[in-house]
Each structure stands twice: as C-alpha cells, then as structure tokens.
ModelCIF file with pLDDT and N, C-alpha, C, O atoms, coordinates in Angstrom:
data_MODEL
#
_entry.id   MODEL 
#
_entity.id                         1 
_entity.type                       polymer 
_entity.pdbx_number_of_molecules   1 
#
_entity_poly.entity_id                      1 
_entity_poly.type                           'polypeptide(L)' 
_entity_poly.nstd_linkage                   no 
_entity_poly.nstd_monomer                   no 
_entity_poly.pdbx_seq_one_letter_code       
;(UNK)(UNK)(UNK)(UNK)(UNK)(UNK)(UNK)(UNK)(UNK)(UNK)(UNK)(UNK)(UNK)(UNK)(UNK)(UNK)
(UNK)(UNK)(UNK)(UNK)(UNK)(UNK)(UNK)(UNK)(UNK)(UNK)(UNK)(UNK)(UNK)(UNK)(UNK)(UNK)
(UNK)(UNK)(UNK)(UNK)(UNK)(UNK)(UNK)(UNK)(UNK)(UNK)(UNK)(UNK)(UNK)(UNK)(UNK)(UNK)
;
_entity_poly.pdbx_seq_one_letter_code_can   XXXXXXXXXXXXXXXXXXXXXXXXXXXXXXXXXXXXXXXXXXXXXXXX 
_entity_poly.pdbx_strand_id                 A 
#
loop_
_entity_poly_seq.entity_id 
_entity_poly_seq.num 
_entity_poly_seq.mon_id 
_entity_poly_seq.hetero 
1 1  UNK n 
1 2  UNK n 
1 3  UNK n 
1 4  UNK n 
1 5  UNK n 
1 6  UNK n 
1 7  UNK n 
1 8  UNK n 
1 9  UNK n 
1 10 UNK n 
1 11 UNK n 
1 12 UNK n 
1 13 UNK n 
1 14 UNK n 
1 15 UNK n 
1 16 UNK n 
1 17 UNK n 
1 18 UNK n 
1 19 UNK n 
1 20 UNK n 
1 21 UNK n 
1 22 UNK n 
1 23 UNK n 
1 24 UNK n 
1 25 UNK n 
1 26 UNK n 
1 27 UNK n 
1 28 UNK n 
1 29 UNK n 
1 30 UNK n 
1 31 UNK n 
1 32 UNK n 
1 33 UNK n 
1 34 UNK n 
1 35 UNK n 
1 36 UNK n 
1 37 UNK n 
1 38 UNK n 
1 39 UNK n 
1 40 UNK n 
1 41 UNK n 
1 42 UNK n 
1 43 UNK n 
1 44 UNK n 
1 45 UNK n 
1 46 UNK n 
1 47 UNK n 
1 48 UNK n 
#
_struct_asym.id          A 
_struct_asym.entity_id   1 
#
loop_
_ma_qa_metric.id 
_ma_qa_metric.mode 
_ma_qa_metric.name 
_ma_qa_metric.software_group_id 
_ma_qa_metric.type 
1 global pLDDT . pLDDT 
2 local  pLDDT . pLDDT 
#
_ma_qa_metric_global.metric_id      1 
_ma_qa_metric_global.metric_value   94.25 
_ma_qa_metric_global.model_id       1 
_ma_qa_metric_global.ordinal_id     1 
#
loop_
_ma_qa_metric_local.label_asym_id 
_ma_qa_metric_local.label_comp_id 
_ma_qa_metric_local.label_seq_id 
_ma_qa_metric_local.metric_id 
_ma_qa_metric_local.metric_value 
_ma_qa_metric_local.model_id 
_ma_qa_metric_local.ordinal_id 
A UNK 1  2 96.00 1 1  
A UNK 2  2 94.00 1 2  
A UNK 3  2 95.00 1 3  
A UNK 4  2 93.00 1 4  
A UNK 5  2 94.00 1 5  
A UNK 6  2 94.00 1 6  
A UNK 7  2 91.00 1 7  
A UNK 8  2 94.00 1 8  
A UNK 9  2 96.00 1 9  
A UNK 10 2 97.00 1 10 
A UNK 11 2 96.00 1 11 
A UNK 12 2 97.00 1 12 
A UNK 13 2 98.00 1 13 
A UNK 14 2 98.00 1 14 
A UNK 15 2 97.00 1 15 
A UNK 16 2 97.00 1 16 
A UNK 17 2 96.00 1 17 
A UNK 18 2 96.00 1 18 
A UNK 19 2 96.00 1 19 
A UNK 20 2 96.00 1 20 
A UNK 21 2 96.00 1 21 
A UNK 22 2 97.00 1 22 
A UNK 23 2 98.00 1 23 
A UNK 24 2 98.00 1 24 
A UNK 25 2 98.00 1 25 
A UNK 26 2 98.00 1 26 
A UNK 27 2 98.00 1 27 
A UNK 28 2 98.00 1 28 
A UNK 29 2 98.00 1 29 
A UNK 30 2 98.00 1 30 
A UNK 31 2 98.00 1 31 
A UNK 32 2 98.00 1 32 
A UNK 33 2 97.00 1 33 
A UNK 34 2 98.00 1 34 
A UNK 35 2 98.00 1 35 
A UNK 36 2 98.00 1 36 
A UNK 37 2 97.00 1 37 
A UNK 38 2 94.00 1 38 
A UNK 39 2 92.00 1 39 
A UNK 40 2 86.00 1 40 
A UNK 41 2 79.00 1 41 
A UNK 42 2 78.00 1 42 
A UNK 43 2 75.00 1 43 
A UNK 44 2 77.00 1 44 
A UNK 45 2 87.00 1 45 
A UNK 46 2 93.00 1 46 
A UNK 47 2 95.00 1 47 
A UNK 48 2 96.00 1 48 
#
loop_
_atom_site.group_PDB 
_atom_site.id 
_atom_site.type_symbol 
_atom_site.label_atom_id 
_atom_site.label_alt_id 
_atom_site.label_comp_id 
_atom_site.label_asym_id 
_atom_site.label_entity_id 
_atom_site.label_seq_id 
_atom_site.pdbx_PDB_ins_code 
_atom_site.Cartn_x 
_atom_site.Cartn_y 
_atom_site.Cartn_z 
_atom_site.occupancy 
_atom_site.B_iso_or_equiv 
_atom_site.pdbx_formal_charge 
_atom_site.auth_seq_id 
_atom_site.auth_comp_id 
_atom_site.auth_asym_id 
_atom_site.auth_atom_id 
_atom_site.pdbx_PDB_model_num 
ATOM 1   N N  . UNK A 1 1  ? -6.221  -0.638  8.900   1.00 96.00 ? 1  UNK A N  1 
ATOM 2   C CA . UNK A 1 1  ? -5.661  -1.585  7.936   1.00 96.00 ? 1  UNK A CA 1 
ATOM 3   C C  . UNK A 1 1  ? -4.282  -2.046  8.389   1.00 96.00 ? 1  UNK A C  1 
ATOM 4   O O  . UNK A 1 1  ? -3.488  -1.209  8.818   1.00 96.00 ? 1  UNK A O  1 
ATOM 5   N N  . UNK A 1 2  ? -4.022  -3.083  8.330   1.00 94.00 ? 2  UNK A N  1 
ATOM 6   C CA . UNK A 1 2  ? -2.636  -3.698  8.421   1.00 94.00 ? 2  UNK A CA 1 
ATOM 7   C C  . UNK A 1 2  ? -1.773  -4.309  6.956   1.00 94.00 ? 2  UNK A C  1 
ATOM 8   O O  . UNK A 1 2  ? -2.357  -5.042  6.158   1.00 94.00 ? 2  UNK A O  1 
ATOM 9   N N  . UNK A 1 3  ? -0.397  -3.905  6.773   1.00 95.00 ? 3  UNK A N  1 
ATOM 10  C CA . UNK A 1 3  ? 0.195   -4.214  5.701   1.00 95.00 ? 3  UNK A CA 1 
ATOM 11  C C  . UNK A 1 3  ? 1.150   -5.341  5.605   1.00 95.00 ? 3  UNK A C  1 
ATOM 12  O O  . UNK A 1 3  ? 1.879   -5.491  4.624   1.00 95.00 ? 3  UNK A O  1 
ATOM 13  N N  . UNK A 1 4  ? 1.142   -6.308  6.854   1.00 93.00 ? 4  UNK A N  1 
ATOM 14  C CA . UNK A 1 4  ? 1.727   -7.411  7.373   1.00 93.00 ? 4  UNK A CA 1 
ATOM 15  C C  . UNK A 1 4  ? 3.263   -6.448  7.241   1.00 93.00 ? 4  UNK A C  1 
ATOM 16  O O  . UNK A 1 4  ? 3.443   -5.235  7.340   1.00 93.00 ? 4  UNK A O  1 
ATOM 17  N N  . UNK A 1 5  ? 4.106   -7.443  7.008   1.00 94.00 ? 5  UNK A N  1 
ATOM 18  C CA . UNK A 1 5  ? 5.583   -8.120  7.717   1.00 94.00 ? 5  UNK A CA 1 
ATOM 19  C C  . UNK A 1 5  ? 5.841   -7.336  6.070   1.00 94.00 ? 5  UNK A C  1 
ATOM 20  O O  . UNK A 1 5  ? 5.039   -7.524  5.156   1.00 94.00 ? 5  UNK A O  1 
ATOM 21  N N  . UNK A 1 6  ? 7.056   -6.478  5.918   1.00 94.00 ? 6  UNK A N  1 
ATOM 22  C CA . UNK A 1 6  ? 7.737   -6.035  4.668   1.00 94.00 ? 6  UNK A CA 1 
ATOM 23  C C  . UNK A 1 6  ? 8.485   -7.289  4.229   1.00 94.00 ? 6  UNK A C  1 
ATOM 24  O O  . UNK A 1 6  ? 8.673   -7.593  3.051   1.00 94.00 ? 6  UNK A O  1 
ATOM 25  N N  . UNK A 1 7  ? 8.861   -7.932  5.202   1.00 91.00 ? 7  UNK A N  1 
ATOM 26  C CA . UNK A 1 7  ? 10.137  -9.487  4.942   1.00 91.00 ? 7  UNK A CA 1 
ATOM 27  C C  . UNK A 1 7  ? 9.524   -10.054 4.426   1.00 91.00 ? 7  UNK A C  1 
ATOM 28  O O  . UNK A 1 7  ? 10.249  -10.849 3.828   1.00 91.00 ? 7  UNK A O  1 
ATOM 29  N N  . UNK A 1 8  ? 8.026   -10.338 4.075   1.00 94.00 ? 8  UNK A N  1 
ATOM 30  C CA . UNK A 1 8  ? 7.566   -11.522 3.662   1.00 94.00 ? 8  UNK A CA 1 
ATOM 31  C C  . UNK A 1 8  ? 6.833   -11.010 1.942   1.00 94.00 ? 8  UNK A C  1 
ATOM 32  O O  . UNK A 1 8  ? 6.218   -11.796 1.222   1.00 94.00 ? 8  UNK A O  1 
ATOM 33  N N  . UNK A 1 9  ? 7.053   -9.831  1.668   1.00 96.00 ? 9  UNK A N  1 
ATOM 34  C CA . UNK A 1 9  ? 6.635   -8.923  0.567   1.00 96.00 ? 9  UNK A CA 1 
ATOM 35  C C  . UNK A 1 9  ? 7.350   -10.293 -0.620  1.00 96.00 ? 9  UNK A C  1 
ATOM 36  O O  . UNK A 1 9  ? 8.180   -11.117 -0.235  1.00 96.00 ? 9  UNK A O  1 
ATOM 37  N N  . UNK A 1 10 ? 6.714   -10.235 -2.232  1.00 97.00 ? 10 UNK A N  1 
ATOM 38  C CA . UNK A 1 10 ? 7.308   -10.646 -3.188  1.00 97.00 ? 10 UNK A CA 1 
ATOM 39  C C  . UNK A 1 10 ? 8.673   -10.069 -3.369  1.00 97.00 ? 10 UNK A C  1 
ATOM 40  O O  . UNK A 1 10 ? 8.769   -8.861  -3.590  1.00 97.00 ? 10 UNK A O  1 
ATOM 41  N N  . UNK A 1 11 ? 9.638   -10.751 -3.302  1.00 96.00 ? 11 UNK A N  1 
ATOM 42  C CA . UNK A 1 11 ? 11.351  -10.393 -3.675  1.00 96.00 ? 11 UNK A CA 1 
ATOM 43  C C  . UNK A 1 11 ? 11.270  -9.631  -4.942  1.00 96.00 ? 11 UNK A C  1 
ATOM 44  O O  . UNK A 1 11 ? 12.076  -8.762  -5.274  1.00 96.00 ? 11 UNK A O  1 
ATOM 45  N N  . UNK A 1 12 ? 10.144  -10.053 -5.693  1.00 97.00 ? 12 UNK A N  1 
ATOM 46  C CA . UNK A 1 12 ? 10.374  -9.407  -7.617  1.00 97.00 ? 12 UNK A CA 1 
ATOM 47  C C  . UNK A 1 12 ? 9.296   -8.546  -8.023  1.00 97.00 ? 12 UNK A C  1 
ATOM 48  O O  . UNK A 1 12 ? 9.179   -8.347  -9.232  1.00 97.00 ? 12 UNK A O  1 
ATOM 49  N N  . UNK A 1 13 ? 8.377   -7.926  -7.126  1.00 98.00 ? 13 UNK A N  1 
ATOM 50  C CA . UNK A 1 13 ? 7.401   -7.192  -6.901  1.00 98.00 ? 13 UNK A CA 1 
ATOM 51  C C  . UNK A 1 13 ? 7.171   -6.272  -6.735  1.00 98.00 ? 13 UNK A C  1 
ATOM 52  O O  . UNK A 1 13 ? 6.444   -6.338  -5.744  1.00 98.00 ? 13 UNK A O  1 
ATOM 53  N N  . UNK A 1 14 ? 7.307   -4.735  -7.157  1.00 98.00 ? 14 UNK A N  1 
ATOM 54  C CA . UNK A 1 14 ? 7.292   -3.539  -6.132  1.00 98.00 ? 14 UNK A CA 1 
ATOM 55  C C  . UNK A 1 14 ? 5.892   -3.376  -6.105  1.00 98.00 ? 14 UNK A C  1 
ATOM 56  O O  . UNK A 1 14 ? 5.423   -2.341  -5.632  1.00 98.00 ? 14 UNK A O  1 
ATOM 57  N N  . UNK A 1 15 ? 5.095   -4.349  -6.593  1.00 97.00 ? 15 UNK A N  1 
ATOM 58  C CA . UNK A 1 15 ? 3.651   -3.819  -6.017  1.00 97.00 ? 15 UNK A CA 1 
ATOM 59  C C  . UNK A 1 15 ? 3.324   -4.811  -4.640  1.00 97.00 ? 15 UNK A C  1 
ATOM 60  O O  . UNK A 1 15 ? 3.585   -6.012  -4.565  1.00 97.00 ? 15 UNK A O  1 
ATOM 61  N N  . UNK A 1 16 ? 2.918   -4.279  -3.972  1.00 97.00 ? 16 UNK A N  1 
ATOM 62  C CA . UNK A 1 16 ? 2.621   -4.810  -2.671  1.00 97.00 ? 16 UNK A CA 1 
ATOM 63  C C  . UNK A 1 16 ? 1.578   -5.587  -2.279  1.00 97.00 ? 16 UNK A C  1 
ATOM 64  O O  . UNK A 1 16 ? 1.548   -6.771  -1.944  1.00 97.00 ? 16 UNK A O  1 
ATOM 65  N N  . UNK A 1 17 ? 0.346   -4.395  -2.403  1.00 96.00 ? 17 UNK A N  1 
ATOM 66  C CA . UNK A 1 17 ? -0.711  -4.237  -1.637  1.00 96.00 ? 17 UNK A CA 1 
ATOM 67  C C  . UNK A 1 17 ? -1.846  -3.279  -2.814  1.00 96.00 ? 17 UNK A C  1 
ATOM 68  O O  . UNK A 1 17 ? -1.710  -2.363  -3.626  1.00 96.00 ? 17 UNK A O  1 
ATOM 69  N N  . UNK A 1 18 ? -3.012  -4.184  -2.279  1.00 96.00 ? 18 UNK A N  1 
ATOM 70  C CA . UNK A 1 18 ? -3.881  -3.246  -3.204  1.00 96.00 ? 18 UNK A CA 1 
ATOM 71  C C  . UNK A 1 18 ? -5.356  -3.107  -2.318  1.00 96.00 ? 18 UNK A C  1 
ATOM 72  O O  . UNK A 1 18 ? -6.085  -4.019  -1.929  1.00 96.00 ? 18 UNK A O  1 
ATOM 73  N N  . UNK A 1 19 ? -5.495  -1.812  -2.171  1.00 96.00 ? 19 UNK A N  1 
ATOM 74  C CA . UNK A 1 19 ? -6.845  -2.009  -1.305  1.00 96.00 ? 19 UNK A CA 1 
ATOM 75  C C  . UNK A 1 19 ? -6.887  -0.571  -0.278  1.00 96.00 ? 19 UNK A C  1 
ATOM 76  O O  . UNK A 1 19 ? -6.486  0.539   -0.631  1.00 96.00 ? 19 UNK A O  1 
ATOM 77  N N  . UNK A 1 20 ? -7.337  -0.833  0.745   1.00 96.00 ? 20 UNK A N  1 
ATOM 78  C CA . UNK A 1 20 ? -7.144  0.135   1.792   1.00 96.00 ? 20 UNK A CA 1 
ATOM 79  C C  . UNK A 1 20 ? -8.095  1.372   1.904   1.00 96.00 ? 20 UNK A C  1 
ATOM 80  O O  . UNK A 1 20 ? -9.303  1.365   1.664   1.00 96.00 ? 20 UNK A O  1 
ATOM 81  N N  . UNK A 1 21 ? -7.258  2.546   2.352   1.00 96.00 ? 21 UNK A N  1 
ATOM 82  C CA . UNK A 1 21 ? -7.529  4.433   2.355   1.00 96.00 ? 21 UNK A CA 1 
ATOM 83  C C  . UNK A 1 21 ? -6.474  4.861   2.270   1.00 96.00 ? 21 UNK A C  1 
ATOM 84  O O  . UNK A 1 21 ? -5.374  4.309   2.277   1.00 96.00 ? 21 UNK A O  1 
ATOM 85  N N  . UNK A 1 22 ? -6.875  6.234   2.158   1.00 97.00 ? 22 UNK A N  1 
ATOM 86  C CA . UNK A 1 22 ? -5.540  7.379   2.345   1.00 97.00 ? 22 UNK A CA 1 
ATOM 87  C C  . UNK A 1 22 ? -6.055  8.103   3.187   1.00 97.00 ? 22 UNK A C  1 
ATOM 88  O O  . UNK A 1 22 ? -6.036  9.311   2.950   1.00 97.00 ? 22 UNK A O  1 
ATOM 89  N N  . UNK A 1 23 ? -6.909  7.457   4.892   1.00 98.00 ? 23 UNK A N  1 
ATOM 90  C CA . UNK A 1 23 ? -6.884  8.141   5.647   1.00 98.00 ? 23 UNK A CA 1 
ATOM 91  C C  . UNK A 1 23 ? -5.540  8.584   6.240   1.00 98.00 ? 23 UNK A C  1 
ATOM 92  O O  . UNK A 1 23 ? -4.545  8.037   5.765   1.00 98.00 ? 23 UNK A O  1 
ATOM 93  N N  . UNK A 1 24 ? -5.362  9.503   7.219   1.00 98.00 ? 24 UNK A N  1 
ATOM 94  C CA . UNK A 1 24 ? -3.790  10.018  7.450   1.00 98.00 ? 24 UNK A CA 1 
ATOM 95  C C  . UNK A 1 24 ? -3.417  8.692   8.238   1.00 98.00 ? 24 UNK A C  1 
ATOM 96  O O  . UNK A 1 24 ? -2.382  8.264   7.728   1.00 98.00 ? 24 UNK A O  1 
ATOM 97  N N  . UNK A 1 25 ? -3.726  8.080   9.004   1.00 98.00 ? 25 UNK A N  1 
ATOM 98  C CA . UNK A 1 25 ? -3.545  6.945   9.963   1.00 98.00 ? 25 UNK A CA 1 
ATOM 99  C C  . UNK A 1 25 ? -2.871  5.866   8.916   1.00 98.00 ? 25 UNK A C  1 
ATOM 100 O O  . UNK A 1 25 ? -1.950  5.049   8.946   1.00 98.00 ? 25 UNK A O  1 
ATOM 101 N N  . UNK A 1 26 ? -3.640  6.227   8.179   1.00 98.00 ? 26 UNK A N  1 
ATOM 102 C CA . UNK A 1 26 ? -3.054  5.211   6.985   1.00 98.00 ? 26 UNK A CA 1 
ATOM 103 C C  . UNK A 1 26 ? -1.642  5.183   6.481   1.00 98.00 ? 26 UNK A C  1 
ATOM 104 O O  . UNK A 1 26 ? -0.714  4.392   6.650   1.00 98.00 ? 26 UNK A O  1 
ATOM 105 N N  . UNK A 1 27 ? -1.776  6.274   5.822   1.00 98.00 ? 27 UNK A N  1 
ATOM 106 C CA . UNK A 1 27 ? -0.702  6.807   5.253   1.00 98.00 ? 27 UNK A CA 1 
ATOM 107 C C  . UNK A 1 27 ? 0.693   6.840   5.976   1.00 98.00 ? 27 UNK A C  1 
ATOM 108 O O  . UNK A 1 27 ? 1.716   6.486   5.389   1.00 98.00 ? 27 UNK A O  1 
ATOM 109 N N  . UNK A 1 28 ? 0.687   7.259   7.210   1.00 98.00 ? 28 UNK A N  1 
ATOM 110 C CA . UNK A 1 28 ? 1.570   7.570   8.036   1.00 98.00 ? 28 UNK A CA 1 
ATOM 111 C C  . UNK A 1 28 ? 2.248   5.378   8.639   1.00 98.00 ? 28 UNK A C  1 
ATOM 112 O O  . UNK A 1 28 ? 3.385   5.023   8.949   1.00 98.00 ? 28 UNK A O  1 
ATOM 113 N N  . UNK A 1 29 ? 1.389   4.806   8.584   1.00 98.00 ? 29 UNK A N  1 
ATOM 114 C CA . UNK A 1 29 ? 1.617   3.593   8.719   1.00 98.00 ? 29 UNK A CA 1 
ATOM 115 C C  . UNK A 1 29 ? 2.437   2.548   7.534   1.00 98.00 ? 29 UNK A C  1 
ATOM 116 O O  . UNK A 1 29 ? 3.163   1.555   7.504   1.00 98.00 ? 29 UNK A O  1 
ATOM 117 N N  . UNK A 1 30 ? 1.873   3.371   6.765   1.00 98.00 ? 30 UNK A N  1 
ATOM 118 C CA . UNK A 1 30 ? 2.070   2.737   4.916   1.00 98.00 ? 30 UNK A CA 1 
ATOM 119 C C  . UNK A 1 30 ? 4.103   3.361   4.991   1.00 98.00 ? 30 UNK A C  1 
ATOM 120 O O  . UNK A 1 30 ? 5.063   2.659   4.673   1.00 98.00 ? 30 UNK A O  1 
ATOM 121 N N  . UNK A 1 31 ? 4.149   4.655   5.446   1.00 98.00 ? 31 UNK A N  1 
ATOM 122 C CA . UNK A 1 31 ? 5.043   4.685   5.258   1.00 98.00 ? 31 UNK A CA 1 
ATOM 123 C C  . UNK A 1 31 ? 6.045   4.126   6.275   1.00 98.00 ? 31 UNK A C  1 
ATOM 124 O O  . UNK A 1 31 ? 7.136   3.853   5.776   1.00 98.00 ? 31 UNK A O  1 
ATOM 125 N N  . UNK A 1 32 ? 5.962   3.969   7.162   1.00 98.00 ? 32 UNK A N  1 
ATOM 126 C CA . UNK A 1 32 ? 6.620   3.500   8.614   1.00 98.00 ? 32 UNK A CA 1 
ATOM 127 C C  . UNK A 1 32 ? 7.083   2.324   8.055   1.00 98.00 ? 32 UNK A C  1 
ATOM 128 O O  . UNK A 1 32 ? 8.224   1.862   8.088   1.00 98.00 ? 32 UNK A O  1 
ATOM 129 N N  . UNK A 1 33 ? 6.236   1.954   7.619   1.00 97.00 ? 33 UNK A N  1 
ATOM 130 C CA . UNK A 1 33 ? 6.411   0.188   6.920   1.00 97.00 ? 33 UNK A CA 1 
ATOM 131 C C  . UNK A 1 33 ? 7.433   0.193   5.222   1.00 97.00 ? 33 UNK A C  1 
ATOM 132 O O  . UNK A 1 33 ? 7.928   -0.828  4.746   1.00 97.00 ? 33 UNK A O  1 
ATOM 133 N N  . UNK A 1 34 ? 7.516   1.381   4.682   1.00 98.00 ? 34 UNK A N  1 
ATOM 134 C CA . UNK A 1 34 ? 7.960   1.171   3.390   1.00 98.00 ? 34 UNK A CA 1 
ATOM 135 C C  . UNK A 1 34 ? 7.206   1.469   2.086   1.00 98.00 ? 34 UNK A C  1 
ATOM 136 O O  . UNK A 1 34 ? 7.510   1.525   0.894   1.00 98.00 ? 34 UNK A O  1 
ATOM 137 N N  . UNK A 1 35 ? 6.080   1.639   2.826   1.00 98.00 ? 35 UNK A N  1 
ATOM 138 C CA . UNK A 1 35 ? 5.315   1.841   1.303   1.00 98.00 ? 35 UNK A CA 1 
ATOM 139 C C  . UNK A 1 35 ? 4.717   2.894   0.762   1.00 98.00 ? 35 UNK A C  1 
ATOM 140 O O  . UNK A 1 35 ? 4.254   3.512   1.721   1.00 98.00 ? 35 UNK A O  1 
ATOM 141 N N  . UNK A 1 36 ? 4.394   3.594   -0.456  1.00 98.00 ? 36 UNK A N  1 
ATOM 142 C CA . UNK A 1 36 ? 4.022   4.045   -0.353  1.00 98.00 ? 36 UNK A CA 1 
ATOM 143 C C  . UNK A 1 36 ? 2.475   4.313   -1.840  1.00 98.00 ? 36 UNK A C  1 
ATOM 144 O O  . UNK A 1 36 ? 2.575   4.214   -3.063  1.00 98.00 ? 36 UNK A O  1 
ATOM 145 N N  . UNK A 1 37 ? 1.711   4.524   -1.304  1.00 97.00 ? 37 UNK A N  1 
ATOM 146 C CA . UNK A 1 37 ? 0.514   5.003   -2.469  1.00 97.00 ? 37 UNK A CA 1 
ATOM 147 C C  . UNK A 1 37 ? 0.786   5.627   -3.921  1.00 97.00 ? 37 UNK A C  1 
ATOM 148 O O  . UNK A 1 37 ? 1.405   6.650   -4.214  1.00 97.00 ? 37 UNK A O  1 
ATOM 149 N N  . UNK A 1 38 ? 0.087   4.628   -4.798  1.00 94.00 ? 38 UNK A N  1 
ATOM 150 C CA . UNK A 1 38 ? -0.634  5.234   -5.974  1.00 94.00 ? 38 UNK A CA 1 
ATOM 151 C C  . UNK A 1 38 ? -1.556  4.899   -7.121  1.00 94.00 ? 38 UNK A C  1 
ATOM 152 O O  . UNK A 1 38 ? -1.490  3.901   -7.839  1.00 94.00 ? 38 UNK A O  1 
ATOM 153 N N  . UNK A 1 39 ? -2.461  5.930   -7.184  1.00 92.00 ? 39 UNK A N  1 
ATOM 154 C CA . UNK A 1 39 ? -3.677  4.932   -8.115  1.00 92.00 ? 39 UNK A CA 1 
ATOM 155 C C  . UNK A 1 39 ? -3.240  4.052   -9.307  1.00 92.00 ? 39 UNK A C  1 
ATOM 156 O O  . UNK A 1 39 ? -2.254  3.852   -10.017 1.00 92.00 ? 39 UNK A O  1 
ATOM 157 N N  . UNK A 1 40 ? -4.832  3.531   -9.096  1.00 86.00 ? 40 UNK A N  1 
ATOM 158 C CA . UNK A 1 40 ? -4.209  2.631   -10.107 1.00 86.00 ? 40 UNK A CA 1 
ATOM 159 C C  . UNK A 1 40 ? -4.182  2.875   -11.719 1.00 86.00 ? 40 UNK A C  1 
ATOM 160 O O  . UNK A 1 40 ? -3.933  2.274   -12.764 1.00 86.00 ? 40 UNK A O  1 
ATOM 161 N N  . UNK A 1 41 ? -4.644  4.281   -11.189 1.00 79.00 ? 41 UNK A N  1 
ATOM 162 C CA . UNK A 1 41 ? -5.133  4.863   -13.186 1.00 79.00 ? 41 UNK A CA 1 
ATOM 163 C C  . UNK A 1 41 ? -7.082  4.599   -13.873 1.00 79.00 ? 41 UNK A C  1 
ATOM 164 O O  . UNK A 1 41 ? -7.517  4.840   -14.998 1.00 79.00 ? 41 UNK A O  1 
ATOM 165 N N  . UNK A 1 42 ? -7.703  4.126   -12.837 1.00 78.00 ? 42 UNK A N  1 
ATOM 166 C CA . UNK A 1 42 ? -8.811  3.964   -13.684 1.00 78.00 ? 42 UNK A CA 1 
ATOM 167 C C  . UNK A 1 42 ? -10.299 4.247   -12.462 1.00 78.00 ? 42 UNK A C  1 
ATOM 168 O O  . UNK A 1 42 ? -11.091 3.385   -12.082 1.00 78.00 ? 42 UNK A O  1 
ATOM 169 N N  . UNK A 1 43 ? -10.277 5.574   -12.125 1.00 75.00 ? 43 UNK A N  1 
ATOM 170 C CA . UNK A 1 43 ? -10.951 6.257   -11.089 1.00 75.00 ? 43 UNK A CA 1 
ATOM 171 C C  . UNK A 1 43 ? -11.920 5.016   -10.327 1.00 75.00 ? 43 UNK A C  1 
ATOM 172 O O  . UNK A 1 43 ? -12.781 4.655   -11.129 1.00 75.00 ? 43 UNK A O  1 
ATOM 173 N N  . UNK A 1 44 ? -11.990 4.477   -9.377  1.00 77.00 ? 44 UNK A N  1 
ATOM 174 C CA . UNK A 1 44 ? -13.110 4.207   -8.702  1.00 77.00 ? 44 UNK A CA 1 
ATOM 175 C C  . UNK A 1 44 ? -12.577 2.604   -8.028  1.00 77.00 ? 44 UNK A C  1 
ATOM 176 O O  . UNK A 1 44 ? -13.140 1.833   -7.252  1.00 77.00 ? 44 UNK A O  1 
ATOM 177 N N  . UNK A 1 45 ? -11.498 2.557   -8.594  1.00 87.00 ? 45 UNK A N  1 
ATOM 178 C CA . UNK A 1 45 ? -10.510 1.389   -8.595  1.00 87.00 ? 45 UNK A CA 1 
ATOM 179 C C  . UNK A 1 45 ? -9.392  1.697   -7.296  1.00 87.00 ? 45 UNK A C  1 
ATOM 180 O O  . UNK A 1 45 ? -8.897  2.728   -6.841  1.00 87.00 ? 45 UNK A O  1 
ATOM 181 N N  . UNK A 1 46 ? -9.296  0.475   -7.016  1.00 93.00 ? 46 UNK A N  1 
ATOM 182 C CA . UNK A 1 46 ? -8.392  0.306   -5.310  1.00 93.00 ? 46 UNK A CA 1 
ATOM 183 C C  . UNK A 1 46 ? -7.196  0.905   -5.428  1.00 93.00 ? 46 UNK A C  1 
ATOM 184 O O  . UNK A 1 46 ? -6.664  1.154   -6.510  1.00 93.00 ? 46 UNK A O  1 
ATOM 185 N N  . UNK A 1 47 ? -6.614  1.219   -4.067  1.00 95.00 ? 47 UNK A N  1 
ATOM 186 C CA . UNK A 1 47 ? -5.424  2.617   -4.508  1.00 95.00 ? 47 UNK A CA 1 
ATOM 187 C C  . UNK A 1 47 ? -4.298  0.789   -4.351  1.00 95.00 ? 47 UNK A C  1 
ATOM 188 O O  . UNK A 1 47 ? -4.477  -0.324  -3.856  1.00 95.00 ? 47 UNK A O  1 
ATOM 189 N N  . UNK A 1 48 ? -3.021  1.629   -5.250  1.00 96.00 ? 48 UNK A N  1 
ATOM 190 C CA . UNK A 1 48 ? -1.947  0.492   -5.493  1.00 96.00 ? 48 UNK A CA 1 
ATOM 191 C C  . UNK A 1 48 ? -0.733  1.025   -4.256  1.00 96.00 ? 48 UNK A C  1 
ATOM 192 O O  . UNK A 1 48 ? 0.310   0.390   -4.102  1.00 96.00 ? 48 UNK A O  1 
#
C-alpha cells in the first residue's frame, strides 16, 4: 500500500486515509510517513 505525499494531506483533517492492513510492512511505513492506525469502531469496517 502506498500513503502518497504527507504535504498534500487535508490542512483541517487528521483523518487521512481509510483502507489498507496492519500487516507489519504496513505499519512500519504508516509510521515513517506520520501516521498512524485506528478502527473505525464498527468491526468488519476499513481500519482509519
């Protein structure tokens, strides 16, 4: 998965991105970049 460019993120947004895994590859990328995971509250539904 790719999380594009952080510079180009909504200025008024802390939600980002919705979609993806929490394979470790993932995760470890998500954070490199700034971001980081959490559900969205309603099991079966894309991580936020």
């Amino acid at each position: 998965w790719a999380f594009g460019d952080p510079a180009t993120y909504d200025p008024h947004d802390d939600l980002v991105a919705i979609g993806a895994d929490l394979a470790p590859g993932t995760l470890l990328a998500a954070y490199r970049r700034g971001l980081f995971p959490m559900p969205s509250g309603s099991p079966g539904d894309p991580m936020y």
